[in-house]
N, C-alpha and C. Protein backbone atom coordinates (compact mmCIF):
# COMPACT_ATOMS: atom_id res chain seq x y z
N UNK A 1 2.62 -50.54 -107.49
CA UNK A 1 1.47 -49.93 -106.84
C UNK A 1 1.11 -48.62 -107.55
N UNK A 2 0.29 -48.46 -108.03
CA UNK A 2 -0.52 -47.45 -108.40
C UNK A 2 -1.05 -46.21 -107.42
N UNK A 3 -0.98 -44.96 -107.45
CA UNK A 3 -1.68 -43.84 -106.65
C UNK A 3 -3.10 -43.86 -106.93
N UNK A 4 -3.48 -43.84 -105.27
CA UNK A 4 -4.69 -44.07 -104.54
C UNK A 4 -5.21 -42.13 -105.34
N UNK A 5 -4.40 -40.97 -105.36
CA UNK A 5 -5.25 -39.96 -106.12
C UNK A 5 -5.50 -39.57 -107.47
N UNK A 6 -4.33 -40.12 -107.76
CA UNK A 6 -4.18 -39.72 -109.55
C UNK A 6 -4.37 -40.85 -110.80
N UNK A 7 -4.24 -41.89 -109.93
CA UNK A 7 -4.93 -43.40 -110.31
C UNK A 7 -3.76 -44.03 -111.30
N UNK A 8 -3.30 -43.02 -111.47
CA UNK A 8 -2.05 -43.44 -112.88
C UNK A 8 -0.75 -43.67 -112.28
N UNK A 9 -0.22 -42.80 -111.16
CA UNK A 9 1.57 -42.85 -111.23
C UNK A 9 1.74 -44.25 -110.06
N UNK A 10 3.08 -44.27 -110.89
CA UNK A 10 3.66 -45.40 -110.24
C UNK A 10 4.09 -44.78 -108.90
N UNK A 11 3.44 -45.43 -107.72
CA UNK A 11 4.75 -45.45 -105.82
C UNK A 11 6.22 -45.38 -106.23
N UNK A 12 6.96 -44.67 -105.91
CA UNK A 12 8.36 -45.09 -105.35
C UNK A 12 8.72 -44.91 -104.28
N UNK A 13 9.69 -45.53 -104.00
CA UNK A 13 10.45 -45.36 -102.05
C UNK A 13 10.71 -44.02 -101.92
N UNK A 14 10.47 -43.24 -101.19
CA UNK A 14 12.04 -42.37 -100.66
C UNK A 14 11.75 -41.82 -99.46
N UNK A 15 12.13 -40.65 -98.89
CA UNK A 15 12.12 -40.22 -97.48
C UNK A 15 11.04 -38.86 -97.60
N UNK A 16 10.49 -38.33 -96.70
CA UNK A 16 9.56 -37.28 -96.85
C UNK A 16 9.33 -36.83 -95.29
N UNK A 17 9.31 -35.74 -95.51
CA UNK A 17 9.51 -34.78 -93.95
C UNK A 17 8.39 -34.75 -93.74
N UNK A 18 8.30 -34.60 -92.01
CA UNK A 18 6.70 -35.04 -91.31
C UNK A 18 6.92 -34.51 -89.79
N UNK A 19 5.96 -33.70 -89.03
CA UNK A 19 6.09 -33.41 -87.86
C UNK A 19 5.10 -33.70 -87.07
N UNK A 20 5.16 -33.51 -85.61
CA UNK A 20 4.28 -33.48 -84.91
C UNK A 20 4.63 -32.67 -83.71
N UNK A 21 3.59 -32.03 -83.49
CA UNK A 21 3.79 -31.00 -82.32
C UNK A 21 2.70 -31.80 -80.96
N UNK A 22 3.73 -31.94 -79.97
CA UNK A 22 3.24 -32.02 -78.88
C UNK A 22 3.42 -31.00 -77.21
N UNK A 23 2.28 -30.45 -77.10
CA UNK A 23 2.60 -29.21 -75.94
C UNK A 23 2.91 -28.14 -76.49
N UNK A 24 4.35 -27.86 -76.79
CA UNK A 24 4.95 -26.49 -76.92
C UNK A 24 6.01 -26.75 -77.86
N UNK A 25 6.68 -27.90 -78.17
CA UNK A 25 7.68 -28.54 -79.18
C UNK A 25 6.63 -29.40 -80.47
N UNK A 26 7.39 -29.14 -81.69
CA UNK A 26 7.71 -29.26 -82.92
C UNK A 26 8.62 -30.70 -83.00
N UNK A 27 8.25 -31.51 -83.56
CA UNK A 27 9.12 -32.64 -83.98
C UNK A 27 9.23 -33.32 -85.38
N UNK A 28 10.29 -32.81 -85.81
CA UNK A 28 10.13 -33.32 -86.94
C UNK A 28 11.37 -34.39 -87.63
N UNK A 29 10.94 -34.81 -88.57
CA UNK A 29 11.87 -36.01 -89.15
C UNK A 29 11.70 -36.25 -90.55
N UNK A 30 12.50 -36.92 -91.01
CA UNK A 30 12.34 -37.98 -92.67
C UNK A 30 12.35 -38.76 -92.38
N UNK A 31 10.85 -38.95 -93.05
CA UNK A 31 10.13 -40.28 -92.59
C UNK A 31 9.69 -41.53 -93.74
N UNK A 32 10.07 -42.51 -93.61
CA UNK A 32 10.12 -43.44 -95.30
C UNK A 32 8.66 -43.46 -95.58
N UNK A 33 8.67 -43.17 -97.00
CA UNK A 33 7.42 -43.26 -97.53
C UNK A 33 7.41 -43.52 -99.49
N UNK A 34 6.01 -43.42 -99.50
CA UNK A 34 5.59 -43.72 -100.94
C UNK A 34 5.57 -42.25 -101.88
N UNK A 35 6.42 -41.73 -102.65
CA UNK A 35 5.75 -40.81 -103.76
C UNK A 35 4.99 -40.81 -105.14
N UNK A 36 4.09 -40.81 -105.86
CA UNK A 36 3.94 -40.70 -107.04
C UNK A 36 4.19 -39.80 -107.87
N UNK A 37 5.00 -40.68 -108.77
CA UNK A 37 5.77 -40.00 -109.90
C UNK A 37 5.21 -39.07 -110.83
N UNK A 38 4.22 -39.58 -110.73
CA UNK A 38 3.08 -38.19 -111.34
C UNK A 38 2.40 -37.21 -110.82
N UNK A 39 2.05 -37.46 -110.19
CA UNK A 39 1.02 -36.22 -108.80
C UNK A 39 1.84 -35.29 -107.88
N UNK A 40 3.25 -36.60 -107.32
CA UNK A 40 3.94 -35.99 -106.07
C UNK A 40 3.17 -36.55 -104.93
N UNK A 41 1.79 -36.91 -105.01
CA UNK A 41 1.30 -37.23 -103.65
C UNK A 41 2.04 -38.18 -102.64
N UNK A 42 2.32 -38.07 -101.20
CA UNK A 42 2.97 -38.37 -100.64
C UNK A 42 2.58 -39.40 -99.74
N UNK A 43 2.55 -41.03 -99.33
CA UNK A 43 2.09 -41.80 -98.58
C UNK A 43 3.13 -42.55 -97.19
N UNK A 44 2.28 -42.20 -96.59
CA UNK A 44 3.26 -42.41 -95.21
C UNK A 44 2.86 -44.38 -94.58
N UNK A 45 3.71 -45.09 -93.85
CA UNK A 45 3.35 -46.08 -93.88
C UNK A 45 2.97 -45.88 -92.05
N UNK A 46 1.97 -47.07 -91.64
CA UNK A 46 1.85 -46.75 -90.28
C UNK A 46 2.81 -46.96 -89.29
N UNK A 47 3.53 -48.17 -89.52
CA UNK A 47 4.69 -48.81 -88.89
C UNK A 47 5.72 -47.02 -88.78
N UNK A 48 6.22 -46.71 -90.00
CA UNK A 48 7.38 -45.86 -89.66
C UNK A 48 6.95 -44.45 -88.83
N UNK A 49 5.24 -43.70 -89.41
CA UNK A 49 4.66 -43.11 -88.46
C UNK A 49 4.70 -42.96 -86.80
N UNK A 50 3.99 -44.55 -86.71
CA UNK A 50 4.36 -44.88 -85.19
C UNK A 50 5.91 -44.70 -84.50
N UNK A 51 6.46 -45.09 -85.58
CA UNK A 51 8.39 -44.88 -85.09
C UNK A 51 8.23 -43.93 -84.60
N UNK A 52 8.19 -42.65 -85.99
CA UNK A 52 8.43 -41.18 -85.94
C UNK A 52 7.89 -40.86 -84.18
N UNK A 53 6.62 -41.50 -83.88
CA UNK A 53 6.45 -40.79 -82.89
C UNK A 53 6.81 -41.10 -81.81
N UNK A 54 6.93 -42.89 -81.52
CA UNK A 54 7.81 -43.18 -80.56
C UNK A 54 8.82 -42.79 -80.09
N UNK A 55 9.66 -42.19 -81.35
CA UNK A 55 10.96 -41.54 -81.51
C UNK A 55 10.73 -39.95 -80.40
N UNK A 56 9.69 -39.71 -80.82
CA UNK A 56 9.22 -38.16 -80.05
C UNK A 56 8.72 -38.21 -78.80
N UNK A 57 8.06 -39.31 -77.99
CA UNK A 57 7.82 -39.88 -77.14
C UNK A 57 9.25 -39.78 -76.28
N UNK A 58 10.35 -40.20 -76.54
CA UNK A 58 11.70 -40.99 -75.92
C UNK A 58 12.06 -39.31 -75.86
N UNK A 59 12.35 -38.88 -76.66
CA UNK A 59 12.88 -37.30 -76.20
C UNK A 59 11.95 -36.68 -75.01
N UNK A 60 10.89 -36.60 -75.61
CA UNK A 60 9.72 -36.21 -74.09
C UNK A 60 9.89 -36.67 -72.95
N UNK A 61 10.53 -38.26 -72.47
CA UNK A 61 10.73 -38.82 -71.66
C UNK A 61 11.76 -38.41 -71.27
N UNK A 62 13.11 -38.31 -72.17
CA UNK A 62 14.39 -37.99 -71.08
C UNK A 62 14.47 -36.57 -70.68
N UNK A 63 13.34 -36.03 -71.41
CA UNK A 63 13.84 -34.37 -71.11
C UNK A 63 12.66 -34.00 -69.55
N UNK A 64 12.01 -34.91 -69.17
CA UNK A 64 11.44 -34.85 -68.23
C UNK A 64 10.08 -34.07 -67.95
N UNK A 65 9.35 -34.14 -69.29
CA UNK A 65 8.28 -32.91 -69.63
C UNK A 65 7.19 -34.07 -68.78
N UNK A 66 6.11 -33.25 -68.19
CA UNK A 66 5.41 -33.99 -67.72
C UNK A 66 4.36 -33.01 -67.81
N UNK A 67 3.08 -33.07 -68.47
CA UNK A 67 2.13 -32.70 -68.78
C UNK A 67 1.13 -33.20 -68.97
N UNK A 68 -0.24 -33.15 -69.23
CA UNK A 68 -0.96 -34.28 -69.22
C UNK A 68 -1.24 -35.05 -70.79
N UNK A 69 -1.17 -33.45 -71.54
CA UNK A 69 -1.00 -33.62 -73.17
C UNK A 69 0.15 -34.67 -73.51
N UNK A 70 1.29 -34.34 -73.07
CA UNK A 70 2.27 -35.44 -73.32
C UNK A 70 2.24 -36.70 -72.09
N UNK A 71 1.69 -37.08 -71.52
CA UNK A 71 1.37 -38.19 -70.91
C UNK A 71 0.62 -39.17 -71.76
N UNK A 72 -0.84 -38.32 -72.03
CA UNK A 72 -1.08 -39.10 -73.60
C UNK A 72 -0.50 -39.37 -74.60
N UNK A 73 0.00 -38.32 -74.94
CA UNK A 73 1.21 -39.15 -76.33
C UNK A 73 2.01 -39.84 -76.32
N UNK A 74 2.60 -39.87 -75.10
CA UNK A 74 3.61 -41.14 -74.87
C UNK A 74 2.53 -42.34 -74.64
N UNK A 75 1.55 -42.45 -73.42
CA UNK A 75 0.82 -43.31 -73.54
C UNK A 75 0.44 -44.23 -74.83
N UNK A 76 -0.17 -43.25 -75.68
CA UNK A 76 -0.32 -43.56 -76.86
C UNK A 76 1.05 -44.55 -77.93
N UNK A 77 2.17 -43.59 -77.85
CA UNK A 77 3.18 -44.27 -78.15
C UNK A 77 3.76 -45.42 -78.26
N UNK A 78 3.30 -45.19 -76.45
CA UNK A 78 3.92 -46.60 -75.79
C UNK A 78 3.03 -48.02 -76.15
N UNK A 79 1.70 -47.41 -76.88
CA UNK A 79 0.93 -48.59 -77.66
C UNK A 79 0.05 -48.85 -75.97
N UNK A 80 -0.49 -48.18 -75.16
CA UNK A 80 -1.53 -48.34 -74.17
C UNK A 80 -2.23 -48.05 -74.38
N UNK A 81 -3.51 -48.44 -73.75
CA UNK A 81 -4.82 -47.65 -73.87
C UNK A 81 -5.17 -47.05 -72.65
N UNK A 82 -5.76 -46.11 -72.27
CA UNK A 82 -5.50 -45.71 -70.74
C UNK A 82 -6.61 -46.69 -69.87
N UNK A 83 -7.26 -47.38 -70.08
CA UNK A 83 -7.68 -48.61 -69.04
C UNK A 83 -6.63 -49.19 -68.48
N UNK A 84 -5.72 -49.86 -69.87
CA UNK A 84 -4.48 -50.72 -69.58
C UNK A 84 -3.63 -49.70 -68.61
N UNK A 85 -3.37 -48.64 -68.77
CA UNK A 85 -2.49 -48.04 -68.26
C UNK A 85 -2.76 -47.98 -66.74
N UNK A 86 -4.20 -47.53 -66.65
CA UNK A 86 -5.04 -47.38 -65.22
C UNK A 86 -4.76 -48.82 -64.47
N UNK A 87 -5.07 -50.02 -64.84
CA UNK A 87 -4.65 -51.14 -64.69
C UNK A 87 -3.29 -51.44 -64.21
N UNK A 88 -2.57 -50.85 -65.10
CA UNK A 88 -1.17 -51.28 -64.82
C UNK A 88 -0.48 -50.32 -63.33
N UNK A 89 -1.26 -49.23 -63.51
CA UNK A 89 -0.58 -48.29 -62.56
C UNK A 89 -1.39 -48.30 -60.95
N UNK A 90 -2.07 -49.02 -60.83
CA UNK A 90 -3.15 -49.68 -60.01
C UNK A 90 -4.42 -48.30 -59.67
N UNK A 91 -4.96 -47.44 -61.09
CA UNK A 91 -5.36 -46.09 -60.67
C UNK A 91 -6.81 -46.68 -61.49
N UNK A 92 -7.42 -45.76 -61.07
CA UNK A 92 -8.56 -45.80 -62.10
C UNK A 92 -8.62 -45.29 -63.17
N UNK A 93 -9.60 -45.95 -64.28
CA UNK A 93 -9.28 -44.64 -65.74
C UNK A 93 -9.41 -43.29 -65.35
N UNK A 94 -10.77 -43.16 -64.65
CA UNK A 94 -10.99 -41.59 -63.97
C UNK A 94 -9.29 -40.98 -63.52
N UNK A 95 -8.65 -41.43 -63.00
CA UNK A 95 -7.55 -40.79 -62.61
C UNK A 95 -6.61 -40.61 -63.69
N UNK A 96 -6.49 -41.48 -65.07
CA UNK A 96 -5.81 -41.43 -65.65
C UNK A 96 -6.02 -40.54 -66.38
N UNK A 97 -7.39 -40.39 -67.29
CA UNK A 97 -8.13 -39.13 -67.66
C UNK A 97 -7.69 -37.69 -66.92
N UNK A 98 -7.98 -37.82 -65.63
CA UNK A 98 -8.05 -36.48 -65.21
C UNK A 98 -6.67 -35.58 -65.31
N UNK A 99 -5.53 -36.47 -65.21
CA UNK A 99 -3.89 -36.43 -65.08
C UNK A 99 -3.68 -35.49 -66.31
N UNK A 100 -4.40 -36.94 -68.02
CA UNK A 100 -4.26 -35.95 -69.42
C UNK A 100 -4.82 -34.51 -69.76
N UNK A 101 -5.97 -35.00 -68.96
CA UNK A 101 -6.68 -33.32 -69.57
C UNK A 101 -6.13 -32.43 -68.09
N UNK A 102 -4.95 -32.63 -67.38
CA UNK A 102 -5.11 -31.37 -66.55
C UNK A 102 -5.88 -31.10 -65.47
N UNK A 103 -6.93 -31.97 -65.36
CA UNK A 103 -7.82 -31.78 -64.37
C UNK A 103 -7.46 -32.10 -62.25
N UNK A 104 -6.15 -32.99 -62.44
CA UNK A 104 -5.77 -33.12 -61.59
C UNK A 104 -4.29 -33.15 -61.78
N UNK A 105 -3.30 -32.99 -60.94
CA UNK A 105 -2.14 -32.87 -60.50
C UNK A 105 -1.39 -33.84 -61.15
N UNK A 106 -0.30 -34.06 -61.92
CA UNK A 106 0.42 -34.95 -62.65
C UNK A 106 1.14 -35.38 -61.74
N UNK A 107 1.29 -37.07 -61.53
CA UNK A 107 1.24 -37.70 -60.27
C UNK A 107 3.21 -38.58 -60.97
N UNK A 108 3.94 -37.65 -60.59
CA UNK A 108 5.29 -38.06 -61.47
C UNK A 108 5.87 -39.17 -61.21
N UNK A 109 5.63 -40.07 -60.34
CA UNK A 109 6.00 -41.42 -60.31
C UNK A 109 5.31 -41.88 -61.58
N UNK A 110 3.93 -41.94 -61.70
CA UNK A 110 3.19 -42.17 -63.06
C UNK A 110 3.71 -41.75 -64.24
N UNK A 111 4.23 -40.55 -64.05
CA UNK A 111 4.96 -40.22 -65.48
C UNK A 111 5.94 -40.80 -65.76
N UNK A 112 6.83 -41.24 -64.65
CA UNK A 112 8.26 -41.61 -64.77
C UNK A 112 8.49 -43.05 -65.32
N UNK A 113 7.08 -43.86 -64.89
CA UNK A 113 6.69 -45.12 -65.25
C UNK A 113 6.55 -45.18 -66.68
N UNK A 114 5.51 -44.17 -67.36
CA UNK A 114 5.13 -44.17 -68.89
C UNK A 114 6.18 -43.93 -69.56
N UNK A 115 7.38 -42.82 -69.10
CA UNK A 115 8.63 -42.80 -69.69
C UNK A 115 9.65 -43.78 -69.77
N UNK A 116 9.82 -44.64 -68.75
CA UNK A 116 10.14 -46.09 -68.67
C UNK A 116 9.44 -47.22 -69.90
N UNK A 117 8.10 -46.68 -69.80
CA UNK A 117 7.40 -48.22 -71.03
C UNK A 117 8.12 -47.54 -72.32
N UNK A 118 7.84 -46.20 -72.61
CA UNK A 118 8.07 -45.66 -73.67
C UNK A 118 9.67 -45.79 -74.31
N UNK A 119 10.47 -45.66 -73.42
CA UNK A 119 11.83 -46.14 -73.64
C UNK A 119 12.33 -47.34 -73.69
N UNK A 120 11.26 -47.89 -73.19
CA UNK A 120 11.88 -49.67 -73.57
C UNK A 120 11.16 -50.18 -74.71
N UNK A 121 9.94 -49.57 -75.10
CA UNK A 121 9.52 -49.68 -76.05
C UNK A 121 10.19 -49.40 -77.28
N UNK A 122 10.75 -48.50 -77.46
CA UNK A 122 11.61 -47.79 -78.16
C UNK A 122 12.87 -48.91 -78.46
N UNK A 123 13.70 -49.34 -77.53
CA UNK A 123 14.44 -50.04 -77.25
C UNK A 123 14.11 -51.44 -77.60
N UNK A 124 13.10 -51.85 -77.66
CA UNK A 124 12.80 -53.08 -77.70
C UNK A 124 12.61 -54.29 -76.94
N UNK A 125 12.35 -53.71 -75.70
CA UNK A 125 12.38 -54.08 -74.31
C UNK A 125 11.28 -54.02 -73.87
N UNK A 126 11.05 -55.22 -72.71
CA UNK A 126 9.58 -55.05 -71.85
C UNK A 126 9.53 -55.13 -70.50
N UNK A 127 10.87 -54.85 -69.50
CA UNK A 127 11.11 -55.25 -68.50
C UNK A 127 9.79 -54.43 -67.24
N UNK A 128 9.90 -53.20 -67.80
CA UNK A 128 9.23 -53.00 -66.70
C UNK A 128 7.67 -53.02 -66.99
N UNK A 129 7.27 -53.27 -68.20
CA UNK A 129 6.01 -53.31 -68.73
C UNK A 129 5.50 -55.00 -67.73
N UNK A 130 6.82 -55.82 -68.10
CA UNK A 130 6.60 -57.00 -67.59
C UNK A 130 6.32 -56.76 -65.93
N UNK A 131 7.17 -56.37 -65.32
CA UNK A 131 7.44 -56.02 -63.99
C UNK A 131 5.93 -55.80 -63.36
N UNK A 132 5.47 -54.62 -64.17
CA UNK A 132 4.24 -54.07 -64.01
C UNK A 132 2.74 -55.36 -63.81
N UNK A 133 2.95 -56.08 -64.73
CA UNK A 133 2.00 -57.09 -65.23
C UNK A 133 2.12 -58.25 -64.01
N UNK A 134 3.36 -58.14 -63.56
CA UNK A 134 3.06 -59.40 -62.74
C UNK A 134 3.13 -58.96 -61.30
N UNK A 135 3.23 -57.55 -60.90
CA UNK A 135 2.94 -56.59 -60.02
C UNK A 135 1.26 -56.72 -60.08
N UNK A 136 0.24 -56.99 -60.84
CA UNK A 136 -1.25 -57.21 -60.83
C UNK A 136 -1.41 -58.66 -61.31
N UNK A 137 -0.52 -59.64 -61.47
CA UNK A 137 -0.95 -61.07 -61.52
C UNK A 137 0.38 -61.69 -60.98
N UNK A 138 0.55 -61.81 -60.04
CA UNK A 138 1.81 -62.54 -59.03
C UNK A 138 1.60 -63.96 -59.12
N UNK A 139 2.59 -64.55 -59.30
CA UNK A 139 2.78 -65.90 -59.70
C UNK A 139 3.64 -66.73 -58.47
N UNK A 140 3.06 -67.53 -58.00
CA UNK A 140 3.87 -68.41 -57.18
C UNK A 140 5.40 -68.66 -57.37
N UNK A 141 6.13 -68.71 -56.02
CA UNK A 141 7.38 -69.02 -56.08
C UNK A 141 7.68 -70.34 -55.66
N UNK A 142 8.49 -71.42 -55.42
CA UNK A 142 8.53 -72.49 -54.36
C UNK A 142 9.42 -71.47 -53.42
N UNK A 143 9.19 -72.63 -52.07
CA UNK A 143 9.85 -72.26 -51.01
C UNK A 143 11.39 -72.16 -51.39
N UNK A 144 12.13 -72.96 -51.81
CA UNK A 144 13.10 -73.02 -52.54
C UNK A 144 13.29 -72.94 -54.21
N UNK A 145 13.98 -71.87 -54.33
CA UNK A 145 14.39 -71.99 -56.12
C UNK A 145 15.95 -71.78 -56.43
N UNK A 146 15.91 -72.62 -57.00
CA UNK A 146 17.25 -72.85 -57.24
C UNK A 146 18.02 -71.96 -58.97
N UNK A 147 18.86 -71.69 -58.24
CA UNK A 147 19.06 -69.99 -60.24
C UNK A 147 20.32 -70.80 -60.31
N UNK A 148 20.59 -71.02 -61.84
CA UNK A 148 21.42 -70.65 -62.67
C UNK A 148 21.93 -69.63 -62.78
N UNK A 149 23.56 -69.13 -62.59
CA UNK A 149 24.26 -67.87 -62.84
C UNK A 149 25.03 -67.91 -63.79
N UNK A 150 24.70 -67.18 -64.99
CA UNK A 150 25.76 -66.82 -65.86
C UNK A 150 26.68 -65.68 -65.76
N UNK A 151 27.42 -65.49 -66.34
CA UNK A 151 28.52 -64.12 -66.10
C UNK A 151 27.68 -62.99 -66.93
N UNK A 152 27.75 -62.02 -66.17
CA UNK A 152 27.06 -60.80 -66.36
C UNK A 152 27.96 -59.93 -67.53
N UNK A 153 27.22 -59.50 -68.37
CA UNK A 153 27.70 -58.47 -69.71
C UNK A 153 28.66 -57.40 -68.82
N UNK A 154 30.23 -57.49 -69.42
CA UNK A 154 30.44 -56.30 -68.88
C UNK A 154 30.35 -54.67 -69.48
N UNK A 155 30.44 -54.09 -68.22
CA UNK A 155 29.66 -52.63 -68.76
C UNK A 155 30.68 -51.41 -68.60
């Protein structure tokens, strides 16, 4: 691959430091990317980007920041759009809006939820994303269902 500025140097792999500030915290990391061997110019890929910030998202979540600025960024993170989110949380966008910019009261069950998608996201998990989804499309049970029990992971 050739550089998109200098037109000449060859890409190579390596790691390259990258932050993002959300609220009042600084986050930063080495983050995999492209250098050219000639320029130095530095190319970031979107996939590991998104990590980086997911990654910053999950700290926001366990440390319990709830703001409306970081409601969006995790939102964001968590790969929602705030319709979906409004949707999922049975609110209107208007409410979801008003939460980010501050305009109304940060409603912390809501937060605690986005910190939940965001960490399973992270994780690689969709339980409560799922949970959520069929909390607004409920699916028939029979009167009787009959479960299979396997032995539970011990912990």
């Amino acid at each position: 691959m050739k550089c998109e500025r200098c037109k000449t140097g060859k890409l190579e792999k390596t790691v390259a430091p990258d932050s993002v500030e959300v609220g009042k915290h600084v986050f930063t990391a080495k983050v995999p990317a492209l250098r050219c061997r000639e320029c130095g110019e530095v190319y970031f890929d979107g996939p590991s980007l998104e990590r980086f910030e997911l990654r910053a998202a999950v700290e926001l979540a366990r440390a319990g920041e709830a703001t409306g600025e970081v409601m969006r960024f995790m939102r964001k993170a968590a790969g929602l759009r705030a319709l979906e989110l409004a949707e999922l949380l049975a609110v209107t966008p208007e409410t979801v809006s008003r939460w980010e910019t501050g305009k109304q009261p940060m409603e912390h069950r809501a937060m605690a939820v986005v910190g939940a998608l965001v960490v399973e996201r992270f994780e690689g998990r969709t339980s409560t994303l799922d949970n959520l989804k069929a909390l607004r499309s409920p699916r028939k049970l029979g009167r009787r269902v009959e479960l299979v029990l396997s032995e539970a992971p011990a912990h």
